[in-house]
PDB file of N, CA and C in Angstrom:
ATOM      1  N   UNK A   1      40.208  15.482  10.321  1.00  0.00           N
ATOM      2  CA  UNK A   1      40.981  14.493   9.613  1.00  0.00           C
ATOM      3  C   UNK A   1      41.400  15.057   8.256  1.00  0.00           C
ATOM      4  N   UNK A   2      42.594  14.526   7.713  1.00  0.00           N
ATOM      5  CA  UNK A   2      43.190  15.303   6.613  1.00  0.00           C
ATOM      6  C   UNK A   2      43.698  14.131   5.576  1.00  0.00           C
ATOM      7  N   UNK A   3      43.743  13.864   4.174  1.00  0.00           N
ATOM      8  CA  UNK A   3      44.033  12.707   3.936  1.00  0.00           C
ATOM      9  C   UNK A   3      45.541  13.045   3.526  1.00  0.00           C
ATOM     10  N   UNK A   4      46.258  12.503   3.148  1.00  0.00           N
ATOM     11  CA  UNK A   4      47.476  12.780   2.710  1.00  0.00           C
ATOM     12  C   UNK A   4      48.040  13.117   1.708  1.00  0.00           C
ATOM     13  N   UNK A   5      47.075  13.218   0.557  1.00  0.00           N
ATOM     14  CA  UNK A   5      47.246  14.271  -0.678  1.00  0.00           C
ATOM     15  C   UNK A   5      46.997  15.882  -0.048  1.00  0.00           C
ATOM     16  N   UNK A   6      45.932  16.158   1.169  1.00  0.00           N
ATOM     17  CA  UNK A   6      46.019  17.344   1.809  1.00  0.00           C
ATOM     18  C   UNK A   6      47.263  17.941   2.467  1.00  0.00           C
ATOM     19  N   UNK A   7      47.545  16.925   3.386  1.00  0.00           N
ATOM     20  CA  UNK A   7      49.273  16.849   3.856  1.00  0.00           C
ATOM     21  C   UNK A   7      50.130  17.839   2.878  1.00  0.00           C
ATOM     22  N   UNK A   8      50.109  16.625   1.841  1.00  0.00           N
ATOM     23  CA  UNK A   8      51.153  16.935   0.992  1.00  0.00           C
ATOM     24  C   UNK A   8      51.160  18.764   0.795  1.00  0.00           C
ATOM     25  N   UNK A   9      49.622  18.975  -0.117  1.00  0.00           N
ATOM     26  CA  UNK A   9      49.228  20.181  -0.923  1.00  0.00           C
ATOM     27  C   UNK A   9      49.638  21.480   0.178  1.00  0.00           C
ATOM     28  N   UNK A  10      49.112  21.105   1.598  1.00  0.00           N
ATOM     29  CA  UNK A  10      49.451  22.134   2.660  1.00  0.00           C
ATOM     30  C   UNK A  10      50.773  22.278   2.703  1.00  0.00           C
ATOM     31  N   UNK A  11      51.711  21.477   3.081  1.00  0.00           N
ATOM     32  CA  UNK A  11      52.943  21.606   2.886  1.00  0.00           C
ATOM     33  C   UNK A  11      53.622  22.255   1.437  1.00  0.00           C
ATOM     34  N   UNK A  12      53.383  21.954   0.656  1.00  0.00           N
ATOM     35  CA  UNK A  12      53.583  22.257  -1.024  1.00  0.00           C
ATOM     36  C   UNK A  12      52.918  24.303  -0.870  1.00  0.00           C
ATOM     37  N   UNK A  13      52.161  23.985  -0.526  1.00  0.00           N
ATOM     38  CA  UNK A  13      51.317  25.444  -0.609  1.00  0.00           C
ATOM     39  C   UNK A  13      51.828  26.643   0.909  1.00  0.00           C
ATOM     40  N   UNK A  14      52.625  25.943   1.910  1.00  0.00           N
ATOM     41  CA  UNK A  14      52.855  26.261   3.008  1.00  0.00           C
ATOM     42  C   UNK A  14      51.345  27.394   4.176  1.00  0.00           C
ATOM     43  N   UNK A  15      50.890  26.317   3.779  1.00  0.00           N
ATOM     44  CA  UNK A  15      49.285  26.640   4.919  1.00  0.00           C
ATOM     45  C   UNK A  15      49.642  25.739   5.660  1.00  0.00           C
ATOM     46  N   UNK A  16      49.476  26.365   7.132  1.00  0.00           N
ATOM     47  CA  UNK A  16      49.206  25.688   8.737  1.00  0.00           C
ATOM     48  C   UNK A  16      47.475  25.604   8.783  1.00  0.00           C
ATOM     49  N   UNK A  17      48.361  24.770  10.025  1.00  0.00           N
ATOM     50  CA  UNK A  17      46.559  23.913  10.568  1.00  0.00           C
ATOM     51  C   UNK A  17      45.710  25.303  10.637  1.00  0.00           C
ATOM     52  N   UNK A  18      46.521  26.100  11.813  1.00  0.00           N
ATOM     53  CA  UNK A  18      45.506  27.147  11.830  1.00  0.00           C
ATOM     54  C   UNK A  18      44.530  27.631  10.564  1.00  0.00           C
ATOM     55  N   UNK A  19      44.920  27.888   9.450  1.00  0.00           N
ATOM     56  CA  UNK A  19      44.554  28.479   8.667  1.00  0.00           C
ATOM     57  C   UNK A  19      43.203  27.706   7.839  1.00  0.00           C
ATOM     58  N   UNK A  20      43.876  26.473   8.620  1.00  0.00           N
ATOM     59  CA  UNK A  20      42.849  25.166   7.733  1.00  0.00           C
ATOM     60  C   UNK A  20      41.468  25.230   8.896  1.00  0.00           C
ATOM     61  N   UNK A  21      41.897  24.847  10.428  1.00  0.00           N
ATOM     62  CA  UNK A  21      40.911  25.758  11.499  1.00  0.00           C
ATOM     63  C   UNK A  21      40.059  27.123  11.083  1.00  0.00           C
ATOM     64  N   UNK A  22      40.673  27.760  11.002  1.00  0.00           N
ATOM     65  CA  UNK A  22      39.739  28.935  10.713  1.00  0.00           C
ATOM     66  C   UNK A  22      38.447  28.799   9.334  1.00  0.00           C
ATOM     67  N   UNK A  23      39.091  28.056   7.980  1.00  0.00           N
ATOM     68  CA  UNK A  23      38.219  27.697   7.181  1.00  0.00           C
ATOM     69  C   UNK A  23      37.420  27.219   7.814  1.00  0.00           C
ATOM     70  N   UNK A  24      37.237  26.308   8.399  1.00  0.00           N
ATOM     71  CA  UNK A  24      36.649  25.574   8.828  1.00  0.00           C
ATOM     72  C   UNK A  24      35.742  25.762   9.919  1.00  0.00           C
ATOM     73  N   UNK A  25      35.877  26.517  10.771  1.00  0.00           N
ATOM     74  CA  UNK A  25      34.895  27.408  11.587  1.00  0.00           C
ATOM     75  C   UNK A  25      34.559  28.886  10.532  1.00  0.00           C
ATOM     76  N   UNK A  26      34.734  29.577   9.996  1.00  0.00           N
ATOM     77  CA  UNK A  26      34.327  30.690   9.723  1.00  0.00           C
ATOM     78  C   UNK A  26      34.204  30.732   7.918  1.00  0.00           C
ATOM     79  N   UNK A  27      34.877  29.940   7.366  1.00  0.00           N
ATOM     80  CA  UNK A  27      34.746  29.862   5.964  1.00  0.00           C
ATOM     81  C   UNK A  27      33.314  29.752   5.778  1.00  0.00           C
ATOM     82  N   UNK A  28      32.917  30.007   4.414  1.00  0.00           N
ATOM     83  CA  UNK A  28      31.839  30.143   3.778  1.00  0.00           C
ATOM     84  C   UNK A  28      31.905  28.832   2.597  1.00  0.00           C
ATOM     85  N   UNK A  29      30.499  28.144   2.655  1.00  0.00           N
ATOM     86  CA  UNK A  29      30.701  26.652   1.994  1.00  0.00           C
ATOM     87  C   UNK A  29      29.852  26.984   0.390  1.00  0.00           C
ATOM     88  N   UNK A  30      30.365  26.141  -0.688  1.00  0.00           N
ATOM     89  CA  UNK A  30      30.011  25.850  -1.729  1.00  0.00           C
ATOM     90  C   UNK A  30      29.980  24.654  -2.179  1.00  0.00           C
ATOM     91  N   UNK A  31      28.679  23.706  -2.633  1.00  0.00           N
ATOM     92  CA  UNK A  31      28.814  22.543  -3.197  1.00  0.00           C
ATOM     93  C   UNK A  31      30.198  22.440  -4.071  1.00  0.00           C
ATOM     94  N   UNK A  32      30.624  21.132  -3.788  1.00  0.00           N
ATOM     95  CA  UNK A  32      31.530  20.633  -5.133  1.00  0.00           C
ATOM     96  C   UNK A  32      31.503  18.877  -5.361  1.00  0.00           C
ATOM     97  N   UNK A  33      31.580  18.632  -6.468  1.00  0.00           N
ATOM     98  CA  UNK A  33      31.573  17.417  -7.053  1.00  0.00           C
ATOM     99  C   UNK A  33      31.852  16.310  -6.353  1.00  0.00           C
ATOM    100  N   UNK A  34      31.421  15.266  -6.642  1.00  0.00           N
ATOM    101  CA  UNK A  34      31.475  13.993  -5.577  1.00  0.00           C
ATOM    102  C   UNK A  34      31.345  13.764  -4.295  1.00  0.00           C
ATOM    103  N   UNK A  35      30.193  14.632  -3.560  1.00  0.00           N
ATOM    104  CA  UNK A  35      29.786  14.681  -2.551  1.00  0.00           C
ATOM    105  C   UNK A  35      30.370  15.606  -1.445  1.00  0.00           C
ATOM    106  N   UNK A  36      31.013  16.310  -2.094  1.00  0.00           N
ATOM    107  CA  UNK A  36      32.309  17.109  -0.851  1.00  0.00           C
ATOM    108  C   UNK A  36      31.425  18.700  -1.131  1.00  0.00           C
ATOM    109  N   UNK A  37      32.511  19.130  -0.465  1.00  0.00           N
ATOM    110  CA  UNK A  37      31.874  20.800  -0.255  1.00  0.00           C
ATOM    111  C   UNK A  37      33.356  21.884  -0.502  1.00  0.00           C
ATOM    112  N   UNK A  38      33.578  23.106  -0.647  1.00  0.00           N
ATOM    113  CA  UNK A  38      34.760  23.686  -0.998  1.00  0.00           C
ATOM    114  C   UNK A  38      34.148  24.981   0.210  1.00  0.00           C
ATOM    115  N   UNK A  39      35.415  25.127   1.362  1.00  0.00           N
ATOM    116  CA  UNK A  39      35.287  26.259   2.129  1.00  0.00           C
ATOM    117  C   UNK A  39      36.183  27.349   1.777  1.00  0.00           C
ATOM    118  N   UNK A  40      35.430  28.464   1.759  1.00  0.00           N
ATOM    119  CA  UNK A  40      36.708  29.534   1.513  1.00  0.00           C
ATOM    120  C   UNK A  40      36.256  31.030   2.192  1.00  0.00           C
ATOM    121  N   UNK A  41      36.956  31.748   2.273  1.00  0.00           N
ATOM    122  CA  UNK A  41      36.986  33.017   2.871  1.00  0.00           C
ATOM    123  C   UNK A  41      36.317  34.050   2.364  1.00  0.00           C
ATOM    124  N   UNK A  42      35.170  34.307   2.875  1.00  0.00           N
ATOM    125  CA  UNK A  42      34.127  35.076   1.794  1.00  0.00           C
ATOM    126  C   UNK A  42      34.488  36.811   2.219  1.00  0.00           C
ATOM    127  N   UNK A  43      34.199  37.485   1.682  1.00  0.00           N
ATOM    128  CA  UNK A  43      34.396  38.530   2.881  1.00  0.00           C
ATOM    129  C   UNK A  43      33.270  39.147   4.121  1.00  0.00           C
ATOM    130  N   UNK A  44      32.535  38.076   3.667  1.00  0.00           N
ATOM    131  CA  UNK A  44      31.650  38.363   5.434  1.00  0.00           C
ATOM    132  C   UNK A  44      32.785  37.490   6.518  1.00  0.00           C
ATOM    133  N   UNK A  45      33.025  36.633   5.939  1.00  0.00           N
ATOM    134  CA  UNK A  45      34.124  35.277   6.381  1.00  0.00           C
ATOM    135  C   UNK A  45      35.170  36.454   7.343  1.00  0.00           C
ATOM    136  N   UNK A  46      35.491  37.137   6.171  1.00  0.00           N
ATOM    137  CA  UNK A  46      36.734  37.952   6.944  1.00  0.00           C
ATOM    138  C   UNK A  46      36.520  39.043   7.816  1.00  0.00           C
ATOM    139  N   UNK A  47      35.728  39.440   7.499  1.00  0.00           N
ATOM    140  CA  UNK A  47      35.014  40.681   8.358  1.00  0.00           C
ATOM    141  C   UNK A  47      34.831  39.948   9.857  1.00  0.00           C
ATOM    142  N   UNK A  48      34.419  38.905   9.993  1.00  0.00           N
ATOM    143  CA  UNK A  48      33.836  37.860  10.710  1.00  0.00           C
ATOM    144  C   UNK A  48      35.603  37.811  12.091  1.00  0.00           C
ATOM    145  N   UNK A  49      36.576  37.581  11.309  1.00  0.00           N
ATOM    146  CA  UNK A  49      37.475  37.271  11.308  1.00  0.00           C
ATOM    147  C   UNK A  49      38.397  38.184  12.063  1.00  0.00           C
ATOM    148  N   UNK A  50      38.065  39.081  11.087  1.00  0.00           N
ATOM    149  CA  UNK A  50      38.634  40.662  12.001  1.00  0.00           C
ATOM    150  C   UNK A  50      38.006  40.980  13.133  1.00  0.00           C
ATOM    151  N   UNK A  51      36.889  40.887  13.547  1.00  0.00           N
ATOM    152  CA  UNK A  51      35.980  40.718  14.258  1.00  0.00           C
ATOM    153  C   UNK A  51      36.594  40.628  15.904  1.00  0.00           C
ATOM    154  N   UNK A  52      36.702  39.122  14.990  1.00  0.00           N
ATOM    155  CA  UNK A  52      37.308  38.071  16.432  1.00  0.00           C
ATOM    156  C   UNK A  52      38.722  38.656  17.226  1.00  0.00           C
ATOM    157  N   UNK A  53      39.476  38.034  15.928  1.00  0.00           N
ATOM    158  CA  UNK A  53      41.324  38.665  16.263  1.00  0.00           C
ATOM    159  C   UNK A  53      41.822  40.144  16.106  1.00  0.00           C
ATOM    160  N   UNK A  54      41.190  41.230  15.566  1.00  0.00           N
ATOM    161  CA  UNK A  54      41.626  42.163  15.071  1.00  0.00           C
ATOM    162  C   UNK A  54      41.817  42.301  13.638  1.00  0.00           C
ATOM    163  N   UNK A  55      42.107  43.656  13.391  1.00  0.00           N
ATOM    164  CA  UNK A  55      42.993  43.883  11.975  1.00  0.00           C
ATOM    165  C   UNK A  55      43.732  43.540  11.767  1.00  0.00           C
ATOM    166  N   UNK A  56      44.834  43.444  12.904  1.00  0.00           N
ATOM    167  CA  UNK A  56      46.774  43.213  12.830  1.00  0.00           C
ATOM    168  C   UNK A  56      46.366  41.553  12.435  1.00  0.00           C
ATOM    169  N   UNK A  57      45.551  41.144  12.390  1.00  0.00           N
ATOM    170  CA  UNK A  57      45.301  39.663  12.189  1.00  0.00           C
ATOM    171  C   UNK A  57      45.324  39.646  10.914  1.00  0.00           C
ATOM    172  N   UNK A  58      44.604  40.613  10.470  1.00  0.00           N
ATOM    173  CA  UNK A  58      43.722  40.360   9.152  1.00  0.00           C
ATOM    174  C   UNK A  58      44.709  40.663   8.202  1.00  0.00           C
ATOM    175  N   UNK A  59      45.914  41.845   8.847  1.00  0.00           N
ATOM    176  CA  UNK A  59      47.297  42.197   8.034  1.00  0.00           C
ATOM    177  C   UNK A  59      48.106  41.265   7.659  1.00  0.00           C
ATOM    178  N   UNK A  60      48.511  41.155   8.917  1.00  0.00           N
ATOM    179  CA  UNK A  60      49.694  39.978   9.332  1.00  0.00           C
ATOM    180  C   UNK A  60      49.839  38.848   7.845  1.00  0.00           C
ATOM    181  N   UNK A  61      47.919  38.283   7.857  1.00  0.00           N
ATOM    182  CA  UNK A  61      47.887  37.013   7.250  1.00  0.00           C
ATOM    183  C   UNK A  61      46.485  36.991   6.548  1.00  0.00           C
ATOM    184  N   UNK A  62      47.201  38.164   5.305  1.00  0.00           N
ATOM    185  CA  UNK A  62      46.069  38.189   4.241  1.00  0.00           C
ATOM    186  C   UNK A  62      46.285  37.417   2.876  1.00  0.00           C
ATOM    187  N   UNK A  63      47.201  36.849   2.809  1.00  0.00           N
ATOM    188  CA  UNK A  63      47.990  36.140   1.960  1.00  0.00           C
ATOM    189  C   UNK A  63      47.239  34.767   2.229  1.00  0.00           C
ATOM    190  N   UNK A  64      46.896  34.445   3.449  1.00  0.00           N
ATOM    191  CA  UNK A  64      46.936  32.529   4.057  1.00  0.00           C
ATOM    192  C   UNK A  64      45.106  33.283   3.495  1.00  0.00           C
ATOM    193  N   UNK A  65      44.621  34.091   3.453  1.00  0.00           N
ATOM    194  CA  UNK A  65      43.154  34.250   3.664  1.00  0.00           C
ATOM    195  C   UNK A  65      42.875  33.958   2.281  1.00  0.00           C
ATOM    196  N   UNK A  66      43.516  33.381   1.057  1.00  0.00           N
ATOM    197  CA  UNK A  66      43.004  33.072  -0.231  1.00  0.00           C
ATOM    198  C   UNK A  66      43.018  31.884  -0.272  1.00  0.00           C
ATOM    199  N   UNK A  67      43.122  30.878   0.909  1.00  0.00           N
ATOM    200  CA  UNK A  67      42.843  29.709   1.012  1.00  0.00           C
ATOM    201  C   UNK A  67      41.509  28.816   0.782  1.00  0.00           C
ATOM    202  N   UNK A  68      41.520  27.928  -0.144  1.00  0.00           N
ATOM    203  CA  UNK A  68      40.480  27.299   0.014  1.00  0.00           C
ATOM    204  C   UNK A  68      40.619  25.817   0.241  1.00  0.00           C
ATOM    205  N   UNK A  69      39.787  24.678   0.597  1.00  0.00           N
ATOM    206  CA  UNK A  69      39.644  23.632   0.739  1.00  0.00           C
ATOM    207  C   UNK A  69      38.515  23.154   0.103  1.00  0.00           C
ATOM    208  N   UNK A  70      38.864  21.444   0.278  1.00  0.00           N
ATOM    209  CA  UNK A  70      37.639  20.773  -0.425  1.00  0.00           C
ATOM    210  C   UNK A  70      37.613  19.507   0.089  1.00  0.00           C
ATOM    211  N   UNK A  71      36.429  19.444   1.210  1.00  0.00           N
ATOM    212  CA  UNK A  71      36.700  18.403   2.115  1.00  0.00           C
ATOM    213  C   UNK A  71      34.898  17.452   2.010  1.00  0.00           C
ATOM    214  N   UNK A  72      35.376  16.101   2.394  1.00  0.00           N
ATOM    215  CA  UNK A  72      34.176  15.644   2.597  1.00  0.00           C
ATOM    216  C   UNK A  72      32.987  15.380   3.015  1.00  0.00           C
ATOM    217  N   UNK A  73      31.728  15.547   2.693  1.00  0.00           N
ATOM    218  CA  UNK A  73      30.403  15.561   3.596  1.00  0.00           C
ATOM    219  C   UNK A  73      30.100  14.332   4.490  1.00  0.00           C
ATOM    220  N   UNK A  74      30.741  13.894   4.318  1.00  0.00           N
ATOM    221  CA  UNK A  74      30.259  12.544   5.063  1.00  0.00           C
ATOM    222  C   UNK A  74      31.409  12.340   6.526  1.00  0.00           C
ATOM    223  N   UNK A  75      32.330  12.587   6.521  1.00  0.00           N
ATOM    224  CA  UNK A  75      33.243  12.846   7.472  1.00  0.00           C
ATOM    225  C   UNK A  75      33.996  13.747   7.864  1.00  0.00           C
ATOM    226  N   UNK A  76      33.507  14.889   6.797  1.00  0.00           N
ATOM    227  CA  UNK A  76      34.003  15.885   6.962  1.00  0.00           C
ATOM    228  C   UNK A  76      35.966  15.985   6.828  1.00  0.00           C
ATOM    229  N   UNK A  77      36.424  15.066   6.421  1.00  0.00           N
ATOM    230  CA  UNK A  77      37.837  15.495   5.594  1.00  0.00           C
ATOM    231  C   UNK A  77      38.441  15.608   4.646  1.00  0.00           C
ATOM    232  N   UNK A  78      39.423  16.640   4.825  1.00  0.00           N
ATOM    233  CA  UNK A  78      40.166  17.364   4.369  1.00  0.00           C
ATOM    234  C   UNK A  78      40.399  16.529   3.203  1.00  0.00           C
ATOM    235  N   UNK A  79      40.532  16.802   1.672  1.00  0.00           N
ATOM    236  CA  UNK A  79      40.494  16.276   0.789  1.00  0.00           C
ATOM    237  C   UNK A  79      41.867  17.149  -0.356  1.00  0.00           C
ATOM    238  N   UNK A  80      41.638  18.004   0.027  1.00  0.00           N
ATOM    239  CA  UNK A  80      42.846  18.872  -1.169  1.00  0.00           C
ATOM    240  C   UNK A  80      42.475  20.542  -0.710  1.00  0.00           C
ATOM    241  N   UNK A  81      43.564  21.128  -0.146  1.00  0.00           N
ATOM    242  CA  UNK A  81      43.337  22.141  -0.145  1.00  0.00           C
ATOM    243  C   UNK A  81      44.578  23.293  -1.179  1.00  0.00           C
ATOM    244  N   UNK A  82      44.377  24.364  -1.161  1.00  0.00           N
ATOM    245  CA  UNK A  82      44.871  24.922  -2.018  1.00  0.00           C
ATOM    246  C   UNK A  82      44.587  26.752  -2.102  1.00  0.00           C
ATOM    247  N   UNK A  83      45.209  27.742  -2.694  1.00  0.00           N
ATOM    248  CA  UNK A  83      45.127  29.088  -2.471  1.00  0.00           C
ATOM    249  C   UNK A  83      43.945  29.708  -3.989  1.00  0.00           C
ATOM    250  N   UNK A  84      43.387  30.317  -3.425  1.00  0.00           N
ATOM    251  CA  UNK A  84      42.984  31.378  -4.893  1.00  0.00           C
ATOM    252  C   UNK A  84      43.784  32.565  -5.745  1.00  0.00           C
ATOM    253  N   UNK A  85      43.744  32.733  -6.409  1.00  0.00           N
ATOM    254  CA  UNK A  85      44.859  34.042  -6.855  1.00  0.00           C
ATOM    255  C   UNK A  85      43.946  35.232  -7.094  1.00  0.00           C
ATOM    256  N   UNK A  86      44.640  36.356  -7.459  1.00  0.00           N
ATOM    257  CA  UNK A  86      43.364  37.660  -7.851  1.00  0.00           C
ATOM    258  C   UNK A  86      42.775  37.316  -8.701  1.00  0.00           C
ATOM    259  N   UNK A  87      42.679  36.647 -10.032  1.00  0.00           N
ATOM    260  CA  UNK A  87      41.553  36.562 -10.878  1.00  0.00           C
ATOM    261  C   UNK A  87      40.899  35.494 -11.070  1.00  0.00           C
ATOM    262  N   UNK A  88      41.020  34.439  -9.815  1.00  0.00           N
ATOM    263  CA  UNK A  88      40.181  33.911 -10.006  1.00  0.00           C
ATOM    264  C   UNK A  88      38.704  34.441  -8.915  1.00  0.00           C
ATOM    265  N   UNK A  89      38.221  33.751  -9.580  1.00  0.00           N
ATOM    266  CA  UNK A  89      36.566  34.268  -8.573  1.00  0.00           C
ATOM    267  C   UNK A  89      35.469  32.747  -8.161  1.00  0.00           C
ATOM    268  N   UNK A  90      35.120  32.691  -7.148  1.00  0.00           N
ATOM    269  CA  UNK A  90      34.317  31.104  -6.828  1.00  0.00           C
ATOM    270  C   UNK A  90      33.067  31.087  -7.436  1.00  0.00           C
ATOM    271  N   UNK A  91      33.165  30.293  -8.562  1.00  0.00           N
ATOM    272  CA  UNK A  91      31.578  29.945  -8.892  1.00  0.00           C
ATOM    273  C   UNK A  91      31.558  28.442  -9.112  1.00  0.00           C
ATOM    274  N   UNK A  92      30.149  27.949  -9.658  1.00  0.00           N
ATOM    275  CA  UNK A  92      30.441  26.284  -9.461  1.00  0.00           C
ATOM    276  C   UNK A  92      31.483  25.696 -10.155  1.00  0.00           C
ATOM    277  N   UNK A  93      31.284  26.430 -11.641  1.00  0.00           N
ATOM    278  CA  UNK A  93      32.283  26.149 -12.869  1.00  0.00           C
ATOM    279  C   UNK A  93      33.902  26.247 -12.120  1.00  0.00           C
ATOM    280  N   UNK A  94      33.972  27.310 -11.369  1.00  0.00           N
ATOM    281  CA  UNK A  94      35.513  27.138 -10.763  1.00  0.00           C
ATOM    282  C   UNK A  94      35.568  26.349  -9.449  1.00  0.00           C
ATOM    283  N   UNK A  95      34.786  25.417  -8.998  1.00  0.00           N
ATOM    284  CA  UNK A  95      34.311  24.382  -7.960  1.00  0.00           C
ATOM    285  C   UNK A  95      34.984  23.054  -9.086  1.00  0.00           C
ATOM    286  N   UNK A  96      34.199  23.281  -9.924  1.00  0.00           N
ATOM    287  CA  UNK A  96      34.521  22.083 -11.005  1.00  0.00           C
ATOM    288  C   UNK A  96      36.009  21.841 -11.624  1.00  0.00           C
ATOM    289  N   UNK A  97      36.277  22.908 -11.882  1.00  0.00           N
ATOM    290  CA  UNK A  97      37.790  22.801 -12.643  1.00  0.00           C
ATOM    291  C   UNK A  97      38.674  22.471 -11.215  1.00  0.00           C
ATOM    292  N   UNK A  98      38.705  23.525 -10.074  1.00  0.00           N
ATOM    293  CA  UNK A  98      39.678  23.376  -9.025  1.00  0.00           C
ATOM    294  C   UNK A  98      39.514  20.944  -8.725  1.00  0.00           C
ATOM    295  N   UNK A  99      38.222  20.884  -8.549  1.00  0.00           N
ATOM    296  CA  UNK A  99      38.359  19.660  -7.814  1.00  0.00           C
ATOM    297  C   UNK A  99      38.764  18.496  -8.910  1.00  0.00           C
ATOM    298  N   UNK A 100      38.344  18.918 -10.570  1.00  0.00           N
ATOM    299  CA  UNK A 100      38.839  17.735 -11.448  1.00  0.00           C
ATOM    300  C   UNK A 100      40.221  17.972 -12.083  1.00  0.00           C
TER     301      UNK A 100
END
């Protein structure tokens, strides 16, 4: 389930389901604020990844792989998802700023 500020942000950010799928089976989880959790692509995540589909996978769509989300514990949806850039890096403090 996805709420419709996610909708929106995916569209706005141009991430497919797939990409939101794959977080979601293979992403790597971090607490975040108000009961939710933030999945993102760790690089065991990707290794994981390459694994499965190949490299030409991992080429193709290394761009969609700075994706993160921030979805709910209790039903598990999709709440706001969104990309990382090179300098940022995941710690709680950047859990905190991304979700407020």
């Amino acid at each position: 389930m996805k709420t419709k500020h996610a909708e929106v942000r995916a569209q706005q950010r141009g991430i497919n389901n797939g990409i939101e799928k794959l977080l979601q089976f293979y992403g790597d989880t971090r607490p975040a604020p108000r009961g939710c959790v933030m999945r993102y692509f760790s690089k065991k995540a990707i290794q994981e990844i390459e694994a499965a589909f190949g490299h030409s996978f991992i080429a193709k769509n290394h761009e969609s792989l700075k994706t993160y989300l921030i979805e709910s514990r209790e039903d598990n949806a999709i709440i706001t998802i969104g990309k990382l850039y090179k300098s940022q890096r995941i710690s709680q403090s950047k859990v905190n700023r991304i979700y407020h």
